[in-house]
C-alpha atoms as a PDB file:
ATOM      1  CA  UNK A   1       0.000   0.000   0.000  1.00  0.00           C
ATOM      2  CA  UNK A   2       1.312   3.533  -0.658  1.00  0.00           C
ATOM      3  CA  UNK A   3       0.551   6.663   1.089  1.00  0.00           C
ATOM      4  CA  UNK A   4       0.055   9.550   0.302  1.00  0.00           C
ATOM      5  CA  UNK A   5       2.899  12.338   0.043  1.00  0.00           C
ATOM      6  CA  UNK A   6       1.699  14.800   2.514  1.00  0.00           C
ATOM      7  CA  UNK A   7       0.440  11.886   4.958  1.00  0.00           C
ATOM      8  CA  UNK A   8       4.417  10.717   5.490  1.00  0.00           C
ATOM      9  CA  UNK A   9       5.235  14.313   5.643  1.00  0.00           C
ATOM     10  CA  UNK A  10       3.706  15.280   8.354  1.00  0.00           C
ATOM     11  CA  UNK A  11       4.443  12.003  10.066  1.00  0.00           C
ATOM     12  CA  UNK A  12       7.943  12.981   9.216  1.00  0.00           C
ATOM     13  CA  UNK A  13       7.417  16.586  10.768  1.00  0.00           C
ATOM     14  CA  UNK A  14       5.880  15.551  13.528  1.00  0.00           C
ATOM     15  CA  UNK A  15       8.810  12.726  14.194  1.00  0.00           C
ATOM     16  CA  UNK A  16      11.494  15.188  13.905  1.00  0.00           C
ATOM     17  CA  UNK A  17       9.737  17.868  16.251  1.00  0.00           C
ATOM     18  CA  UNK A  18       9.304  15.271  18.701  1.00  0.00           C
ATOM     19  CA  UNK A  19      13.159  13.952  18.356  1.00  0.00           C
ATOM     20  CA  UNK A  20      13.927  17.325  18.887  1.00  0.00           C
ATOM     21  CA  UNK A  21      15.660  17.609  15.115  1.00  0.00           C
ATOM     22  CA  UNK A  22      13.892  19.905  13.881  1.00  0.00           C
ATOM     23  CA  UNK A  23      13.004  19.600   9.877  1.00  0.00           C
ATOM     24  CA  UNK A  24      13.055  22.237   7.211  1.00  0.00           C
ATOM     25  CA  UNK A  25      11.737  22.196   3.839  1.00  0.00           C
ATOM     26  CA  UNK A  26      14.706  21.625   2.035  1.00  0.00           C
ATOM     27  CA  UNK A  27      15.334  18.933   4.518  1.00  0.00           C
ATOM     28  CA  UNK A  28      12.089  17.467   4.309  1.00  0.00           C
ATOM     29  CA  UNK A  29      12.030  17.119   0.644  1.00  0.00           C
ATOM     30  CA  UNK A  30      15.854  15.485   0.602  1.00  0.00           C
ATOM     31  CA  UNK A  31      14.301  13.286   3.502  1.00  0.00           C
ATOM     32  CA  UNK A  32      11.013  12.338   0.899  1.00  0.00           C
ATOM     33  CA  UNK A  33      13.544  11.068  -1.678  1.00  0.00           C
ATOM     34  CA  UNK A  34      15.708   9.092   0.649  1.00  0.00           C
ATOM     35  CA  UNK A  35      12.290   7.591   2.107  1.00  0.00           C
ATOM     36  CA  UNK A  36      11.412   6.435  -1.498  1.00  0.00           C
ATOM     37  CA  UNK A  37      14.613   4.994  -2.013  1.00  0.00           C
ATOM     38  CA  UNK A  38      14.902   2.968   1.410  1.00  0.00           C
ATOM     39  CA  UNK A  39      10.993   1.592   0.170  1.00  0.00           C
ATOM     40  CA  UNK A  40      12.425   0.694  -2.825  1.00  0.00           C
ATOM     41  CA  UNK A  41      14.898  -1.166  -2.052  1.00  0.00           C
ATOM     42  CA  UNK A  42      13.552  -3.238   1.003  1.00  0.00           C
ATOM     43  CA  UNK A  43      13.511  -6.801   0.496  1.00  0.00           C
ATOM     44  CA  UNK A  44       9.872  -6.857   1.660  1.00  0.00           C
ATOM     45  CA  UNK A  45       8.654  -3.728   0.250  1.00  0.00           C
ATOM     46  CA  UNK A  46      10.053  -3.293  -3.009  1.00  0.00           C
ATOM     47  CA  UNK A  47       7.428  -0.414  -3.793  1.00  0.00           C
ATOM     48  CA  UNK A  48       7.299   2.890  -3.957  1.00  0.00           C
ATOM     49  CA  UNK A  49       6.394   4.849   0.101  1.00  0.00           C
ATOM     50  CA  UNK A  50       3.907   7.296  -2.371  1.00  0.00           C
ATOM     51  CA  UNK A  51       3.471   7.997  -5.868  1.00  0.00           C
ATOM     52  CA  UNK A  52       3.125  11.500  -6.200  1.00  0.00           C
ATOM     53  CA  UNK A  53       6.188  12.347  -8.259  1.00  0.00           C
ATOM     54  CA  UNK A  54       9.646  13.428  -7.302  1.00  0.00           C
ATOM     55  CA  UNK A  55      11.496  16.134  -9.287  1.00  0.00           C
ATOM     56  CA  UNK A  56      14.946  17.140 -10.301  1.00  0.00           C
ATOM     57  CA  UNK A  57      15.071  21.334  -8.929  1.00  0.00           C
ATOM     58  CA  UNK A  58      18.159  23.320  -8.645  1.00  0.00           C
ATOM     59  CA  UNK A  59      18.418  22.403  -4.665  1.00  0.00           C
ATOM     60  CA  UNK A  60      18.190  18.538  -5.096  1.00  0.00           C
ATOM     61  CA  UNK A  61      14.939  15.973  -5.502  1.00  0.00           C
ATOM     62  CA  UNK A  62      11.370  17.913  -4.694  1.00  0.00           C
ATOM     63  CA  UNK A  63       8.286  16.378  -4.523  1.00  0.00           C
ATOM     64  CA  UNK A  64       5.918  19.223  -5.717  1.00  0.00           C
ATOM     65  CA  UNK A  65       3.196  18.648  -3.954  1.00  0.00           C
ATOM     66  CA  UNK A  66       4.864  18.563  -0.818  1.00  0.00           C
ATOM     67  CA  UNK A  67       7.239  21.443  -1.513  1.00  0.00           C
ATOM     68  CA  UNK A  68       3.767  23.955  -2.040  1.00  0.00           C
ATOM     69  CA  UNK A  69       2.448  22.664   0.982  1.00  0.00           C
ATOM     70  CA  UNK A  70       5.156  23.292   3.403  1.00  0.00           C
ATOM     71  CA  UNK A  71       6.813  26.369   1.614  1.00  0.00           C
ATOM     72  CA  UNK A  72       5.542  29.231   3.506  1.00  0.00           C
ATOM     73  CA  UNK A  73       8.006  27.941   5.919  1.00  0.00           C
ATOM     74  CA  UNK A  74      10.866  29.126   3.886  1.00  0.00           C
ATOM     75  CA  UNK A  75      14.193  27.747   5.240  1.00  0.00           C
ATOM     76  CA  UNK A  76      12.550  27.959   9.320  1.00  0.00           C
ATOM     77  CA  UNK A  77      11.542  24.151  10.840  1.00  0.00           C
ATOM     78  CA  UNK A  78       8.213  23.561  10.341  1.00  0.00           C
ATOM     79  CA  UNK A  79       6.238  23.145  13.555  1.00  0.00           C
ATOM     80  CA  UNK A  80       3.869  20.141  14.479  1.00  0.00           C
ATOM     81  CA  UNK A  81       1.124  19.002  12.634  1.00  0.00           C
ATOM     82  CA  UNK A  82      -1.958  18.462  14.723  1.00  0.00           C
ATOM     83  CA  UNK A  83      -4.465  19.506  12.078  1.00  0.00           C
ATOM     84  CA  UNK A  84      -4.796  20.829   8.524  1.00  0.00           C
ATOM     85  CA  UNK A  85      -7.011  21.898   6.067  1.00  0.00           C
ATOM     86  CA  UNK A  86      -8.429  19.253   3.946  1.00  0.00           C
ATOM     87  CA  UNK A  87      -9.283  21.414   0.839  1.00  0.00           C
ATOM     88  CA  UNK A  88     -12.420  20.238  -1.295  1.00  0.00           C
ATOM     89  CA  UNK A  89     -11.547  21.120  -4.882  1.00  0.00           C
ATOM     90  CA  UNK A  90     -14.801  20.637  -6.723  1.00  0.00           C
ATOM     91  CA  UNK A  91     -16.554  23.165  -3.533  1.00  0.00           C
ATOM     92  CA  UNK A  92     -13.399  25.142  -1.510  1.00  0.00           C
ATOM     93  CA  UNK A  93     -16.014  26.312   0.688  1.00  0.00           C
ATOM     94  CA  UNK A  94     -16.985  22.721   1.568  1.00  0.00           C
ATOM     95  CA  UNK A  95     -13.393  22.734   2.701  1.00  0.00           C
ATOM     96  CA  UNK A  96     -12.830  21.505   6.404  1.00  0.00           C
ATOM     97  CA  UNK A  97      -9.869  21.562   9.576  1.00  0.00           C
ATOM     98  CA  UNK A  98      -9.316  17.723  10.230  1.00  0.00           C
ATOM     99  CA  UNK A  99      -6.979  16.093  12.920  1.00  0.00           C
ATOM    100  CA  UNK A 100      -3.819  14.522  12.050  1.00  0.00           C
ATOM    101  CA  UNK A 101      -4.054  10.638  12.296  1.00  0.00           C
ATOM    102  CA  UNK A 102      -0.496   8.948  12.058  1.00  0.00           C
ATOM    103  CA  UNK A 103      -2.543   5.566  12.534  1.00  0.00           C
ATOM    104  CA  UNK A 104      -3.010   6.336   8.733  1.00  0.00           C
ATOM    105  CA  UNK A 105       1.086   4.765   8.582  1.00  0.00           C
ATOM    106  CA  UNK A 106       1.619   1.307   9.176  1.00  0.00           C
ATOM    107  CA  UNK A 107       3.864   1.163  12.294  1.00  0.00           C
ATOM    108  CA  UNK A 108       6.141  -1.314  10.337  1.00  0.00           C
ATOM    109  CA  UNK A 109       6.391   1.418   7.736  1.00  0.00           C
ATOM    110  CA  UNK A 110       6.606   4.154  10.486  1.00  0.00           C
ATOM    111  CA  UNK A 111       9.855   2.460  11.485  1.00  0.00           C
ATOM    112  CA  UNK A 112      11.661   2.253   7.884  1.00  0.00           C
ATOM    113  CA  UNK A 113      10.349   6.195   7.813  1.00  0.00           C
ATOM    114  CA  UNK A 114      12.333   6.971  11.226  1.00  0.00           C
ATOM    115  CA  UNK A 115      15.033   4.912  10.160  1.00  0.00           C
ATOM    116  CA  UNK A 116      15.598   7.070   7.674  1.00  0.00           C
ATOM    117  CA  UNK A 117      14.856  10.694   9.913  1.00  0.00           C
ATOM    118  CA  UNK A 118      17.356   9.722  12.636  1.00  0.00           C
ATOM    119  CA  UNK A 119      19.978   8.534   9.638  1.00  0.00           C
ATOM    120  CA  UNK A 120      20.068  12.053   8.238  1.00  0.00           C
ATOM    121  CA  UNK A 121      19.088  14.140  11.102  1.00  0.00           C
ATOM    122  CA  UNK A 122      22.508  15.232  11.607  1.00  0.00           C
ATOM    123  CA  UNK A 123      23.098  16.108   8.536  1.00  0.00           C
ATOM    124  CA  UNK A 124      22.363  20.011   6.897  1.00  0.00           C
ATOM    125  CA  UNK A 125      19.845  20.713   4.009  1.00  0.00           C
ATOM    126  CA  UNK A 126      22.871  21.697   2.551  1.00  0.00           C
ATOM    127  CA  UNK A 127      24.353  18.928   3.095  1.00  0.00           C
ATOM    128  CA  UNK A 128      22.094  16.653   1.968  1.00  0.00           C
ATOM    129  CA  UNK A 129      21.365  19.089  -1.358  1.00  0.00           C
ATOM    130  CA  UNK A 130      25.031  18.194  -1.622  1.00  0.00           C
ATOM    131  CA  UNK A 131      24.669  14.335  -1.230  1.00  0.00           C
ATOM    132  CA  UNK A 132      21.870  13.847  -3.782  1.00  0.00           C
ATOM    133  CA  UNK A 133      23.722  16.645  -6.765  1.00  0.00           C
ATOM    134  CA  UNK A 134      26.385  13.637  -6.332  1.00  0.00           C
ATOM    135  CA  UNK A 135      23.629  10.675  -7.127  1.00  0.00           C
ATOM    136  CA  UNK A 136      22.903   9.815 -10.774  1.00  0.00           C
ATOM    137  CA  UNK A 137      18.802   9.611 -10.062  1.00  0.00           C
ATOM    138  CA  UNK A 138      19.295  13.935 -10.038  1.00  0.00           C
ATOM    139  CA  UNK A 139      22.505  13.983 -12.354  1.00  0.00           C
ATOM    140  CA  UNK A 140      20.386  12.512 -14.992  1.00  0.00           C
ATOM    141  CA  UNK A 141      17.359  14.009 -14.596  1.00  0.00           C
ATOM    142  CA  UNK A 142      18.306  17.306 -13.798  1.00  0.00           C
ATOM    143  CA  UNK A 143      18.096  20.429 -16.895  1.00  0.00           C
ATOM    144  CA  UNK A 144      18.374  23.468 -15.729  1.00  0.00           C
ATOM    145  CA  UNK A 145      14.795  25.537 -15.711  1.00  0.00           C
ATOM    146  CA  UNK A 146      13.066  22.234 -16.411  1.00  0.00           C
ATOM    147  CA  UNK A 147      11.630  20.221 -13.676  1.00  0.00           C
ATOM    148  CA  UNK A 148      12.408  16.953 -14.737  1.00  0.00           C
ATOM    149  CA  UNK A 149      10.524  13.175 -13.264  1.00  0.00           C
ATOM    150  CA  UNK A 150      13.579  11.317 -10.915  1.00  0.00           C
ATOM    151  CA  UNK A 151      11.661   8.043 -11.844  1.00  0.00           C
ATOM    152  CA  UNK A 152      11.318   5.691  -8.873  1.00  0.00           C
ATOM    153  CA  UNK A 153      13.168   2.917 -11.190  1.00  0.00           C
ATOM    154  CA  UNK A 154      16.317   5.378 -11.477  1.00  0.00           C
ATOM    155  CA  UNK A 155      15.940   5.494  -7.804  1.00  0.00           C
ATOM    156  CA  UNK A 156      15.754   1.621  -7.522  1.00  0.00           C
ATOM    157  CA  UNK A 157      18.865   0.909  -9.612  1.00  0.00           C
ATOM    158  CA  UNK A 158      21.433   3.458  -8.249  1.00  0.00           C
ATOM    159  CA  UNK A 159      20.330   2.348  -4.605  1.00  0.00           C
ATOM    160  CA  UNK A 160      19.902  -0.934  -5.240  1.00  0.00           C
ATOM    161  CA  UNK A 161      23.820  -1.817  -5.884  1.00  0.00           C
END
């Protein structure tokens, strides 16, 4: 089963608030792509964490979606996610506040997500902007002022050596 995007990402958020990490952005979308590729490549797993799509940018992998969401946070830590706005798009004024429910995450998932989190927690968004402009999945996708599909089988294959 895959989740959706914005689902992990605030179980992400609310997992690196409550670590005491801290999670940016930039960070969070670097943490999205690593996510995707740790999915991949477990033995049990083997599929994607979410299919909304992941994107070469200037500053690394970016899942769009995600990236819109969260980016009135500009480079600050984003704070805790108790609730959000589900947004109704054939009626926005049918739109509604609903509570967060990480139950939505399997807990065996939840681990592999928090695996990844306290791997990386250490590092920068700089840093990790630096890791993945070193990975072939960007390399290749990456043109400048296009925003190019990393596909989850280019993930697969430079992770899965």
């Amino acid at each position: 089963m895959n989740y959706k995007v914005l689902d992990v990402c605030r179980h992400i958020i609310n997992y690196s608030n409550e670590k005491g990490y801290g999670i940016s952005n930039l960070k969070l979308q670097k943490i999205l792509y690593f996510v995707q590729a740790y999915f991949l490549i477990d033995k049990e797993k083997q599929h994607p964490c979410f299919d909304e799509k992941i994107e070469a940018w200037d500053f690394g992998p970016v899942v769009p979606v995600a990236y819109h969401e969260y980016k009135a946070y500009g480079s600050g830590n984003i704070p805790t996610i108790k609730s959000y706005i589900l947004i109704n798009k054939n009626n926005f004024w049918d739109s509604k506040r609903v509570e967060f429910n990480d139950n939505i995450i399997k807990d065996e998932d939840k681990k592999l997500i928090d695996s990844v989190v306290d791997s990386f927690h250490e590092y920068s968004a700089t840093d990790l902007v630096s890791l993945t402009h070193r990975q072939t999945p960007w390399i290749n996708a990456y043109k400048h002022y296009e925003n190019n599909e990393i596909t989850t089988k280019a993930i697969k294959e430079y992770f899965d050596d």
